[in-house]
PDB file of N, CA and C in Angstrom:
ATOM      1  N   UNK A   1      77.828 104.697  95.245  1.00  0.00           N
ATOM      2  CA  UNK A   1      78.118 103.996  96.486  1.00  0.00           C
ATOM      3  C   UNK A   1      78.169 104.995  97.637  1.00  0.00           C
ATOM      4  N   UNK A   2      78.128 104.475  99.180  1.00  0.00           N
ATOM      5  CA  UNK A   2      77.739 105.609 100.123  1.00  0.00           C
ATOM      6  C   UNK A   2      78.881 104.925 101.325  1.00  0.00           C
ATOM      7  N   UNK A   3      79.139 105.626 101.988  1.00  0.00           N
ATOM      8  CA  UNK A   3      80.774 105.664 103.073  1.00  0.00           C
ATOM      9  C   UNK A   3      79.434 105.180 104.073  1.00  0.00           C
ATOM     10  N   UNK A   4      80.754 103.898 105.090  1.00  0.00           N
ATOM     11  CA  UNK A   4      79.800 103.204 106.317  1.00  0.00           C
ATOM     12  C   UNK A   4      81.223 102.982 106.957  1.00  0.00           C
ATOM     13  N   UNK A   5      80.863 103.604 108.801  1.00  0.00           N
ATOM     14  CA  UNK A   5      82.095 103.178 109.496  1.00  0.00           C
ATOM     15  C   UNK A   5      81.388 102.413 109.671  1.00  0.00           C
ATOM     16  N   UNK A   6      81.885 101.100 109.977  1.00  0.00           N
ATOM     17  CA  UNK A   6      81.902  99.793 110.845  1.00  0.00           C
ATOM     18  C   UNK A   6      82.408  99.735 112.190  1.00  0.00           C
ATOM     19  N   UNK A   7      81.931 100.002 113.243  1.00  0.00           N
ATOM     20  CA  UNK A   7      82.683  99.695 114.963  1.00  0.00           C
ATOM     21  C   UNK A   7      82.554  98.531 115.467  1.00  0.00           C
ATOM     22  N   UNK A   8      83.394  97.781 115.816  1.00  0.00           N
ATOM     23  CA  UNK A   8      83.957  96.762 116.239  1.00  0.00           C
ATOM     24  C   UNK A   8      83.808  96.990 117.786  1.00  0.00           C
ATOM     25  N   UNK A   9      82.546  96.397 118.785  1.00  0.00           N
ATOM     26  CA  UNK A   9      82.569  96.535 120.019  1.00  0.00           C
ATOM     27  C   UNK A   9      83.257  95.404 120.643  1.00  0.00           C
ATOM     28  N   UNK A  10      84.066  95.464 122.077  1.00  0.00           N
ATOM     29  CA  UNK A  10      84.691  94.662 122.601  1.00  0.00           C
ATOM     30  C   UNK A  10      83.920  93.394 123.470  1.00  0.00           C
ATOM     31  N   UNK A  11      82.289  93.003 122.854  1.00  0.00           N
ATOM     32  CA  UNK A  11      81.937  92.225 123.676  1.00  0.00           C
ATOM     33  C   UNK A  11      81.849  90.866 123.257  1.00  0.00           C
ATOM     34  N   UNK A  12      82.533  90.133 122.624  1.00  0.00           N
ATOM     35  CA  UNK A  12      82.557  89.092 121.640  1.00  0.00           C
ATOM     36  C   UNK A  12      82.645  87.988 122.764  1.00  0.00           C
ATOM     37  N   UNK A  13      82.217  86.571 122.570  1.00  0.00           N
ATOM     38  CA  UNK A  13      82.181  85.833 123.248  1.00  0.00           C
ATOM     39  C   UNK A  13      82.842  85.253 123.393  1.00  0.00           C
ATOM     40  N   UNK A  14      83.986  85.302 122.183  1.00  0.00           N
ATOM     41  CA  UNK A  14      85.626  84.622 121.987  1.00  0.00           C
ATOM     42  C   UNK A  14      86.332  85.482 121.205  1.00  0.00           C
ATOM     43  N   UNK A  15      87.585  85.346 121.531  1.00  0.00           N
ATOM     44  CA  UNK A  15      88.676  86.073 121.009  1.00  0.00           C
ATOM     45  C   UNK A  15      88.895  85.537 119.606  1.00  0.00           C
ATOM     46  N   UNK A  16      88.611  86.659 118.688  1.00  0.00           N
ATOM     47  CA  UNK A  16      88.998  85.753 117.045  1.00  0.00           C
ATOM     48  C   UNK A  16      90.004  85.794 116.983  1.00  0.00           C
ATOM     49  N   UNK A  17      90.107  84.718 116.213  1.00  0.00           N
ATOM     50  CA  UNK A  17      92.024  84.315 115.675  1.00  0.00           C
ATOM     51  C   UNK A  17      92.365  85.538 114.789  1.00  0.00           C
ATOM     52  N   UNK A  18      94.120  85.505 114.648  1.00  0.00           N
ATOM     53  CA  UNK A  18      94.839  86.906 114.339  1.00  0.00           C
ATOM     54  C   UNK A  18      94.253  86.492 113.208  1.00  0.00           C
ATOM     55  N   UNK A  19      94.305  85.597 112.680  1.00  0.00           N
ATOM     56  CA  UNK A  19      94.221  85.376 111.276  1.00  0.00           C
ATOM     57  C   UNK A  19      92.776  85.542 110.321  1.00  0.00           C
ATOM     58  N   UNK A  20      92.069  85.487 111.272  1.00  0.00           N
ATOM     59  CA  UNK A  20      90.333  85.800 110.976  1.00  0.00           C
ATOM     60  C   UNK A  20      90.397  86.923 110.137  1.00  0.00           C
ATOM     61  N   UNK A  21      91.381  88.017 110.591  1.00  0.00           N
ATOM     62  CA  UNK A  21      91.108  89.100 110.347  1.00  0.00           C
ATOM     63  C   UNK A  21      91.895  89.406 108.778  1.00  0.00           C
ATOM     64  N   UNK A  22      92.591  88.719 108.548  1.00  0.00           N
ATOM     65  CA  UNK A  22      93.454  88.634 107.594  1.00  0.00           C
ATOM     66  C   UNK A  22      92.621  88.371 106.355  1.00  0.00           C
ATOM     67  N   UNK A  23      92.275  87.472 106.959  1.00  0.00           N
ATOM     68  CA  UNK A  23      90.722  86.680 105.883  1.00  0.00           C
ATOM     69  C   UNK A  23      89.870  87.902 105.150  1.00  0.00           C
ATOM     70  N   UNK A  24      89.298  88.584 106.774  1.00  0.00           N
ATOM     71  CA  UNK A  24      88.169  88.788 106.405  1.00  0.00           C
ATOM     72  C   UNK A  24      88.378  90.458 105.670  1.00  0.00           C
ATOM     73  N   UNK A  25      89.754  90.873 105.947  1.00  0.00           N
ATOM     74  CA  UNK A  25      90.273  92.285 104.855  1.00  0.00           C
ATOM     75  C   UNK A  25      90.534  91.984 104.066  1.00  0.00           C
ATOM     76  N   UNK A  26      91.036  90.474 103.160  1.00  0.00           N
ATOM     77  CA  UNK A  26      91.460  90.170 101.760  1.00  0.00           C
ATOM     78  C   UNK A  26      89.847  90.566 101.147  1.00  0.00           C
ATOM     79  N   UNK A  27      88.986  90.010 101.351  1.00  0.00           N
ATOM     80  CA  UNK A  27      87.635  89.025 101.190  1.00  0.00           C
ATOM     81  C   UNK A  27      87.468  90.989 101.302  1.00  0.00           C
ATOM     82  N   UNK A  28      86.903  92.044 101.573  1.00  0.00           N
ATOM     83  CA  UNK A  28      86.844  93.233 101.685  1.00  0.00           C
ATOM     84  C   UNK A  28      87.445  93.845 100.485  1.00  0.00           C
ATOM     85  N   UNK A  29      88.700  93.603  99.893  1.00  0.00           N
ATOM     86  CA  UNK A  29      89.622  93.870  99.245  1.00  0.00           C
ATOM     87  C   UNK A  29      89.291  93.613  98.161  1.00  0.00           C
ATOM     88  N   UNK A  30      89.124  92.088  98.018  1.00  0.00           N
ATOM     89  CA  UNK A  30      88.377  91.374  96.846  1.00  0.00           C
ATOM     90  C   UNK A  30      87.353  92.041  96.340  1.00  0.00           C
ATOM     91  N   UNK A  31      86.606  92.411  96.944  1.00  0.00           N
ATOM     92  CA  UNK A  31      85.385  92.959  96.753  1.00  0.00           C
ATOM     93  C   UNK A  31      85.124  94.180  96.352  1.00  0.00           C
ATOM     94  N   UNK A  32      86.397  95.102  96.576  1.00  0.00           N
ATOM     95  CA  UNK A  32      86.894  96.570  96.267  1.00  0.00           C
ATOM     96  C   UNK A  32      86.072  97.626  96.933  1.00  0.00           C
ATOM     97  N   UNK A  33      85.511  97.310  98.380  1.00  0.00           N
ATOM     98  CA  UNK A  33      84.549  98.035  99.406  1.00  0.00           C
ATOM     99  C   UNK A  33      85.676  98.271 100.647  1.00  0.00           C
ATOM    100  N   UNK A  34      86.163  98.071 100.543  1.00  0.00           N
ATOM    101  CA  UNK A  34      87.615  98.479 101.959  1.00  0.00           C
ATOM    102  C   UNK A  34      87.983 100.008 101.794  1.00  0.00           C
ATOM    103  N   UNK A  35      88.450 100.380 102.429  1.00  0.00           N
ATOM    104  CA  UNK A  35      88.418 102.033 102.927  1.00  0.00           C
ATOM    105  C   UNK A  35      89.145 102.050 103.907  1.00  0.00           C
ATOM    106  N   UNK A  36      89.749 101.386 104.494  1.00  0.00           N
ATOM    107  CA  UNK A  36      90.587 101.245 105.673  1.00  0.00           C
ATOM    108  C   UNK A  36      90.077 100.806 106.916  1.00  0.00           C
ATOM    109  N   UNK A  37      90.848 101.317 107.922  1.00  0.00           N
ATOM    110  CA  UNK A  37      90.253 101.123 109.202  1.00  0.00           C
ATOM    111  C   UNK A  37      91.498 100.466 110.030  1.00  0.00           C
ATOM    112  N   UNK A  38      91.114 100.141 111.631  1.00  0.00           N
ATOM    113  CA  UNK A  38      92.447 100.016 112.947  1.00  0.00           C
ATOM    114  C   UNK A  38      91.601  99.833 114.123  1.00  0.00           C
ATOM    115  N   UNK A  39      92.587  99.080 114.696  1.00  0.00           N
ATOM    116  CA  UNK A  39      92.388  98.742 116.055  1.00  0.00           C
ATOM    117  C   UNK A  39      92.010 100.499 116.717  1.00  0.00           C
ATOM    118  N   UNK A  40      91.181 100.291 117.916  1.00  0.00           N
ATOM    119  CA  UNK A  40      91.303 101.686 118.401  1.00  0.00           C
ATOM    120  C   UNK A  40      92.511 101.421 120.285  1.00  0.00           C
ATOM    121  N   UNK A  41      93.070 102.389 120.211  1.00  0.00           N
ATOM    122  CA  UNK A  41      93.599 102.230 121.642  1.00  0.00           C
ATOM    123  C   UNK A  41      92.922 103.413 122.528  1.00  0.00           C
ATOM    124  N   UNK A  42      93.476 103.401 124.147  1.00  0.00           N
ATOM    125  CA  UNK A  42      93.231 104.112 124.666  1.00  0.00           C
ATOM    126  C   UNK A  42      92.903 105.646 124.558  1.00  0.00           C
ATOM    127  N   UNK A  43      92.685 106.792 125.039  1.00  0.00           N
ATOM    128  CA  UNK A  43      92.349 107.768 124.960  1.00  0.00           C
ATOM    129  C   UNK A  43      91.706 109.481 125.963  1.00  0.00           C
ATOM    130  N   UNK A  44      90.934 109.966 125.778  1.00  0.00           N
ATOM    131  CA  UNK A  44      90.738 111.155 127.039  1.00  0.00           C
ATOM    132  C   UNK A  44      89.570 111.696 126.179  1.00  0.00           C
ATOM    133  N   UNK A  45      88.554 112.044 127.008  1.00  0.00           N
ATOM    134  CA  UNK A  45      87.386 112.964 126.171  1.00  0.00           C
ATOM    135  C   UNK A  45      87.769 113.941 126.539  1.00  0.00           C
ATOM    136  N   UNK A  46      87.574 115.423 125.911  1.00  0.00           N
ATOM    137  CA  UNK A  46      87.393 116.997 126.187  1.00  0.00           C
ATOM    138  C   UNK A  46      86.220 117.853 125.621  1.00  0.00           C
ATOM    139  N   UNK A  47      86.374 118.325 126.469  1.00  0.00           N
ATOM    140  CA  UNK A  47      85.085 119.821 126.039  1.00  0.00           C
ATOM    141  C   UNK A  47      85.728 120.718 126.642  1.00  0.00           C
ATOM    142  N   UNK A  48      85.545 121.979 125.781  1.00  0.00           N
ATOM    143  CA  UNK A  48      85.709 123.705 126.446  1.00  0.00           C
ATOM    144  C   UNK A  48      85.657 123.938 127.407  1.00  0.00           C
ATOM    145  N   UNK A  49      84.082 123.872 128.313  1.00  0.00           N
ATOM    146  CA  UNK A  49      83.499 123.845 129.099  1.00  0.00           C
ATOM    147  C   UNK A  49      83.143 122.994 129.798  1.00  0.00           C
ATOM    148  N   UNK A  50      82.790 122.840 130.935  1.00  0.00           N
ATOM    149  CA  UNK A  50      82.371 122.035 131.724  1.00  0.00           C
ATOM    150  C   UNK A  50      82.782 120.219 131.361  1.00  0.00           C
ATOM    151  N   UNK A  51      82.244 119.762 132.161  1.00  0.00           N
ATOM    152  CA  UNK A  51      83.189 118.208 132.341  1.00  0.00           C
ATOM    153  C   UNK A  51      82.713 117.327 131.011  1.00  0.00           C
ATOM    154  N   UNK A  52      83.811 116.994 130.081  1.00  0.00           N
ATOM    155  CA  UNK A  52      83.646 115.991 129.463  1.00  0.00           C
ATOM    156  C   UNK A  52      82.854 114.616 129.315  1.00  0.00           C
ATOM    157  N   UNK A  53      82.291 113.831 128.454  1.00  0.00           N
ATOM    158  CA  UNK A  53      81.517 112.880 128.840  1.00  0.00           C
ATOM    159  C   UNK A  53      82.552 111.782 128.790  1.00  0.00           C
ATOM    160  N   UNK A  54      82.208 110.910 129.521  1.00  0.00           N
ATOM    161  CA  UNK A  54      82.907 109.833 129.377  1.00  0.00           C
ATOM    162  C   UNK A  54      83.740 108.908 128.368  1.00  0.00           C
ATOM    163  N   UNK A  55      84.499 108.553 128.200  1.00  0.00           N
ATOM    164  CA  UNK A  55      85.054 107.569 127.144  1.00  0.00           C
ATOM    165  C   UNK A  55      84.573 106.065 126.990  1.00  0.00           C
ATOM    166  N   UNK A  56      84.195 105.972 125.441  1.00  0.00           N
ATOM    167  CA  UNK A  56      83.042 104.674 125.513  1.00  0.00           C
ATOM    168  C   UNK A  56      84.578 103.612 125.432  1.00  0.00           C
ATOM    169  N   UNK A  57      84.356 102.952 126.436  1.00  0.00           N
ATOM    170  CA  UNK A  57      84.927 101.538 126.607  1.00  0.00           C
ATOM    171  C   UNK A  57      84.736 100.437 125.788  1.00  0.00           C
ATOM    172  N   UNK A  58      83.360 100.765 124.934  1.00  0.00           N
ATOM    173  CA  UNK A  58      82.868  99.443 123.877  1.00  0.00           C
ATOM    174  C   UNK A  58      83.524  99.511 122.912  1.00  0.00           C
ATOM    175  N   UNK A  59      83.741 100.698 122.041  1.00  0.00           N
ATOM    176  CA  UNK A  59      84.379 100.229 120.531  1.00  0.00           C
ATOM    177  C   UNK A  59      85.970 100.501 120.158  1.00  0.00           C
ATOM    178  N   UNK A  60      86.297  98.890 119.918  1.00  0.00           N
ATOM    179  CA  UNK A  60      87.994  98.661 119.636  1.00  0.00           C
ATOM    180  C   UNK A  60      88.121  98.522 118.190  1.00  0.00           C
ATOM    181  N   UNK A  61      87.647  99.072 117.547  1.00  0.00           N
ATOM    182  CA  UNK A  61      87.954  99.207 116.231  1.00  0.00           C
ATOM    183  C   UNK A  61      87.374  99.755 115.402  1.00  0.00           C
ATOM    184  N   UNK A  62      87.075  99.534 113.847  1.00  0.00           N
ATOM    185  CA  UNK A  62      86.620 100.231 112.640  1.00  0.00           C
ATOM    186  C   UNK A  62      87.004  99.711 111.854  1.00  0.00           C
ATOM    187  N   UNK A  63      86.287 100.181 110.381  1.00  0.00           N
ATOM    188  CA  UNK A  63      86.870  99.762 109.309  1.00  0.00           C
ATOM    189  C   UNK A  63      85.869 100.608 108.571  1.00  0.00           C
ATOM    190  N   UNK A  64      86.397 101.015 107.454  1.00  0.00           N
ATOM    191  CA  UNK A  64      85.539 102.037 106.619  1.00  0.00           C
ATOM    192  C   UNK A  64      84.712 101.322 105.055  1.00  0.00           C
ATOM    193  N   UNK A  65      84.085 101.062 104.894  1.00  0.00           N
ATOM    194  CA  UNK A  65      84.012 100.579 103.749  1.00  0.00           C
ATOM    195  C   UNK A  65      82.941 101.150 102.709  1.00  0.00           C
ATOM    196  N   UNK A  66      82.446 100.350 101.619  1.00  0.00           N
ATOM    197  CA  UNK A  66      81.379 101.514 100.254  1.00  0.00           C
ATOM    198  C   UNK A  66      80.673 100.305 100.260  1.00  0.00           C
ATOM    199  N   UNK A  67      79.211 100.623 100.393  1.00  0.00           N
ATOM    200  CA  UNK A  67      78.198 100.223 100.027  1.00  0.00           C
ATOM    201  C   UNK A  67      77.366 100.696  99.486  1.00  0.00           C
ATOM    202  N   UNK A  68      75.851 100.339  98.934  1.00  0.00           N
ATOM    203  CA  UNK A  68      75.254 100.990  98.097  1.00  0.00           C
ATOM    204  C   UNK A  68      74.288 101.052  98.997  1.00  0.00           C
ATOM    205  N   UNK A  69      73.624 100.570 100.062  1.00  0.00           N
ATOM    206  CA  UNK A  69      72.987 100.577 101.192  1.00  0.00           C
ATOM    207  C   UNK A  69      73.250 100.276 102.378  1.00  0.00           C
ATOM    208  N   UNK A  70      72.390 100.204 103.230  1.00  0.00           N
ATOM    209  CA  UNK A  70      72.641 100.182 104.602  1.00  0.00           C
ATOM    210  C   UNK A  70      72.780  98.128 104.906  1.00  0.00           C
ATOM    211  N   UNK A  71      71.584  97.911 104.225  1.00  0.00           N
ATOM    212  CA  UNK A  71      71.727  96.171 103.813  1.00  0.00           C
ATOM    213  C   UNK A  71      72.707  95.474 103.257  1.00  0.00           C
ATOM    214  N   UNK A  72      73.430  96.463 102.298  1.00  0.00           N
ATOM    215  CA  UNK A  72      74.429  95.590 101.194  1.00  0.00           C
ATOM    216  C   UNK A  72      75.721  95.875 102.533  1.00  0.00           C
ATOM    217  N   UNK A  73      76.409  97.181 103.256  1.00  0.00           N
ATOM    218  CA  UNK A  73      76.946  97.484 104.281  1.00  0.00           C
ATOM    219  C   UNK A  73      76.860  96.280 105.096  1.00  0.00           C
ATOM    220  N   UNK A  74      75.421  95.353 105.294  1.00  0.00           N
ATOM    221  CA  UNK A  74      75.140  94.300 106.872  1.00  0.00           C
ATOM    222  C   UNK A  74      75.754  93.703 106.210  1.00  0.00           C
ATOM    223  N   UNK A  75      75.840  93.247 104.639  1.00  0.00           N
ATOM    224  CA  UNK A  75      75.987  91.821 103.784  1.00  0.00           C
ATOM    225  C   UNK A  75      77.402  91.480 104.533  1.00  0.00           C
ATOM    226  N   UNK A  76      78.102  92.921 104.125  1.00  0.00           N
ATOM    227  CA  UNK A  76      79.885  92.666 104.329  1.00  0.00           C
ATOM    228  C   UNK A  76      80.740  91.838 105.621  1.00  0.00           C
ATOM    229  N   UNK A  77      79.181  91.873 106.604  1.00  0.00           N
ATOM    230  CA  UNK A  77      79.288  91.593 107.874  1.00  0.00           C
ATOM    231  C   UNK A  77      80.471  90.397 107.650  1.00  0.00           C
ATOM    232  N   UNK A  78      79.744  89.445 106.742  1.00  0.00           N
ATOM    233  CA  UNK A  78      79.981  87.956 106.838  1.00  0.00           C
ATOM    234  C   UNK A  78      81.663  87.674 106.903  1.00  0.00           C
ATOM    235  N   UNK A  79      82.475  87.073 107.638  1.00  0.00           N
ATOM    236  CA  UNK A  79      83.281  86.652 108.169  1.00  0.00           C
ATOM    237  C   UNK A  79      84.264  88.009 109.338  1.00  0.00           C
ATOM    238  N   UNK A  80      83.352  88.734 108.942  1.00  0.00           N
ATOM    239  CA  UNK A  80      83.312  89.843 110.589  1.00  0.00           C
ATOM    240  C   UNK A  80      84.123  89.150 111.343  1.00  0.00           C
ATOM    241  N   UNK A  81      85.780  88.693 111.893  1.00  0.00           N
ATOM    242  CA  UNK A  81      86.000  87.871 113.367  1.00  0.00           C
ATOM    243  C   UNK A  81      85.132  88.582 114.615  1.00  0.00           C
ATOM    244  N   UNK A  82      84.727  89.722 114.781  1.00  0.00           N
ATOM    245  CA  UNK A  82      83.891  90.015 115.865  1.00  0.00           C
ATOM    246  C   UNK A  82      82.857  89.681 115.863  1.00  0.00           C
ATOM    247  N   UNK A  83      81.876  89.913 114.394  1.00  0.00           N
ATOM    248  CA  UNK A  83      80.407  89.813 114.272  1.00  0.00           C
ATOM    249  C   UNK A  83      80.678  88.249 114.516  1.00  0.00           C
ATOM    250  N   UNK A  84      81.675  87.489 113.751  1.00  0.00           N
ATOM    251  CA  UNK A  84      81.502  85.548 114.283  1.00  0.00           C
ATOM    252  C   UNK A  84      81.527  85.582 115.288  1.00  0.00           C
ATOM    253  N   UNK A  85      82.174  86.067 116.062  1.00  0.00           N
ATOM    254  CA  UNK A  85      82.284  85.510 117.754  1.00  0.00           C
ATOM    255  C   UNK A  85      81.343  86.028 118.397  1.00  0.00           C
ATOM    256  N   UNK A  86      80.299  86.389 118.064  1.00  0.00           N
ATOM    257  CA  UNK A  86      79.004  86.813 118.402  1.00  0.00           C
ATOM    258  C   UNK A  86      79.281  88.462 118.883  1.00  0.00           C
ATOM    259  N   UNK A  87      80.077  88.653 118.810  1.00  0.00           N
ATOM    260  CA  UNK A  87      80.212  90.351 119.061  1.00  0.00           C
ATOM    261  C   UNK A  87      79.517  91.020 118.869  1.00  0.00           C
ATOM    262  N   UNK A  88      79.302  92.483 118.918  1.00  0.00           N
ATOM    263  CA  UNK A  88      78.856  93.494 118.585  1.00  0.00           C
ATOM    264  C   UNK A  88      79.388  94.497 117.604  1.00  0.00           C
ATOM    265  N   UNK A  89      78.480  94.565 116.128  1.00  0.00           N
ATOM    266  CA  UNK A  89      79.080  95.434 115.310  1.00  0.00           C
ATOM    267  C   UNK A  89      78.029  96.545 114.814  1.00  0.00           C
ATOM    268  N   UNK A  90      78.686  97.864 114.996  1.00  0.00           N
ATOM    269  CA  UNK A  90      77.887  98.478 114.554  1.00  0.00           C
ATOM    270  C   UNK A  90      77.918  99.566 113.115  1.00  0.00           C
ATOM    271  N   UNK A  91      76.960  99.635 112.492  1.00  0.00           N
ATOM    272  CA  UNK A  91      77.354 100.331 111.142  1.00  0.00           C
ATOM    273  C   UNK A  91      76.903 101.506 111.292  1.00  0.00           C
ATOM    274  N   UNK A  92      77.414 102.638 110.462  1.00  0.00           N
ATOM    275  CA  UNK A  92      76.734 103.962 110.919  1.00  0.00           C
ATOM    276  C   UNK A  92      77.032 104.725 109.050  1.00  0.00           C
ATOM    277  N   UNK A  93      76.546 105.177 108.547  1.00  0.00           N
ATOM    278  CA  UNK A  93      76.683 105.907 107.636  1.00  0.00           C
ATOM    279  C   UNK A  93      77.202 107.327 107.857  1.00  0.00           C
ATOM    280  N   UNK A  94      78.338 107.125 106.537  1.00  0.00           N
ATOM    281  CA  UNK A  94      79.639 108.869 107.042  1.00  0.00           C
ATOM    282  C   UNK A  94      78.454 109.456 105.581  1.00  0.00           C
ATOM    283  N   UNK A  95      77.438 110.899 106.131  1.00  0.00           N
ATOM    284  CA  UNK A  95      76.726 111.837 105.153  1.00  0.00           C
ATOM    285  C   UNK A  95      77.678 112.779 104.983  1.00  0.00           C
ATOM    286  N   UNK A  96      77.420 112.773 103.094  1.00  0.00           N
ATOM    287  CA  UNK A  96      78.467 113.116 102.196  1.00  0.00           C
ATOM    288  C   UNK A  96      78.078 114.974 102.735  1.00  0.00           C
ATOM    289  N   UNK A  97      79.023 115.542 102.865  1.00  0.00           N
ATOM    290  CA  UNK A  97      77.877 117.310 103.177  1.00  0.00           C
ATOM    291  C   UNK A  97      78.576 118.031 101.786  1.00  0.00           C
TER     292      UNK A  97
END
């Protein structure tokens, strides 16, 4: 199996219920692909040198989970409260070094 953050962008077309989410980490759980994950809050970028880049405003969350691909990773999508509310989710693969 291969490590996938999941980001949770803030552009959803409705606010999912608290409880969506409850759902949709049992249903994760069930499945024994959960790895954690959290709301993200505020924050500050830095660099050494010269001016920092900006702080991305889009992604309020995460969740870590195991898949065996990048497809089986989309599968998990399903009861997503962000990906339902038409949100934006994005998957990214964590390479093992």
């Amino acid at each position: 199996m291969r490590d996938f953050i999941v980001f949770m962008h803030g552009d959803a077309s409705a606010e999912p219920p608290p409880e969506a989410w409850s759902a949709y980490l049992l249903r994760l759980r069930e499945l024994d692909i959960f790895d954690g994950g959290s709301a993200i809050g505020s924050g500050a970028t830095f660099r050494k040198q010269g001016p920092a880049g900006a702080l991305s405003g889009q992604i309020t969350g995460y969740i870590r989970i195991r898949a065996d691909s990048l497809a089986a990773a989309q599968d998990a999508l399903a009861g997503n409260p962000v990906y339902e509310c038409g949100g934006t989710v994005e998957i990214r693969e964590l390479p093992r070094t």
